[in-house]
Protein backbone atom coordinates (compact mmCIF):
# COMPACT_ATOMS: atom_id res chain seq x y z
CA UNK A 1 0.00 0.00 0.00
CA UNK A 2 1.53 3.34 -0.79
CA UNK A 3 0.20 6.70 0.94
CA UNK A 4 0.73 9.76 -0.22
CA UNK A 5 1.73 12.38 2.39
CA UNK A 6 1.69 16.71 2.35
CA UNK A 7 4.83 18.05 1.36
CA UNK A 8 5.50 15.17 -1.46
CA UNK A 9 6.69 13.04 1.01
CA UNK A 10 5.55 8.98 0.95
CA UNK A 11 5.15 5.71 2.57
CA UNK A 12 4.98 2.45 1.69
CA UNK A 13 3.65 -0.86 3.69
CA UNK A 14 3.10 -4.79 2.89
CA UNK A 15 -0.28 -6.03 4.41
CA UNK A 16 -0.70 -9.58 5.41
CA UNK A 17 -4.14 -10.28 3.85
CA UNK A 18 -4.92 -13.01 6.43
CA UNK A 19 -4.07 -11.30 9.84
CA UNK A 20 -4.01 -6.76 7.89
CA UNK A 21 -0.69 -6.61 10.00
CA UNK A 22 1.28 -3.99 8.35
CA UNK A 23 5.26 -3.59 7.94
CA UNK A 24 7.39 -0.77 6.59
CA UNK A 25 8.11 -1.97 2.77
CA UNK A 26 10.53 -0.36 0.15
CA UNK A 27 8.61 2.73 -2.18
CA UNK A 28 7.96 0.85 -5.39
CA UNK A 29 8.37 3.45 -8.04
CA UNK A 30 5.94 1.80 -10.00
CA UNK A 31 3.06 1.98 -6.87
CA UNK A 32 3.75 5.48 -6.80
CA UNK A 33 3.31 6.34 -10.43
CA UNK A 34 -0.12 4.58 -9.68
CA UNK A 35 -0.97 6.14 -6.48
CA UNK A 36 -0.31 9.76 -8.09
CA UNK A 37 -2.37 9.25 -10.87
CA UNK A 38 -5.48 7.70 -8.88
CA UNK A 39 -4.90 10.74 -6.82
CA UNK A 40 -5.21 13.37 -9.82
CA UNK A 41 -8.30 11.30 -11.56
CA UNK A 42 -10.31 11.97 -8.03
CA UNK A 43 -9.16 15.44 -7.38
CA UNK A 44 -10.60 16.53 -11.26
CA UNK A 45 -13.40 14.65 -10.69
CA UNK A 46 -14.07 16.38 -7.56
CA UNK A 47 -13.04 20.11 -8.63
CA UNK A 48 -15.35 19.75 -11.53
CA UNK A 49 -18.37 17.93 -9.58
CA UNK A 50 -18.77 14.40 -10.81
CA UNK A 51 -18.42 12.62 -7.76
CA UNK A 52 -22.10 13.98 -6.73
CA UNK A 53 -24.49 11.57 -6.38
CA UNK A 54 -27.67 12.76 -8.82
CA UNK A 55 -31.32 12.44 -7.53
């Protein structure tokens, strides 16, 4: 899992899928690529309203 922090800074964990215990793993670059780019798809989608739910 990476996480992307303020200040460009980042973090990266394995997660055991049978017990969700986390350790500190290497930044995979990538994981990051990915993360970033998730990140930018929701924060346009957001800014320009098409994460509302319509009635």
């Amino acid at each position: 899992m990476t996480v992307l922090l303020p200040n460009k800074r980042v973090e990266s964990y394995r997660v055991d899928p049978l017990t969700y215990e986390q350790s500190v793993a290497p930044v995979e670059p990538e994981l990051l690529r990915e993360a970033i780019a998730y990140y930018q798809t929701a924060s346009k989608a957001f800014k320009e309203g098409a994460l509302q739910i319509s009635p």
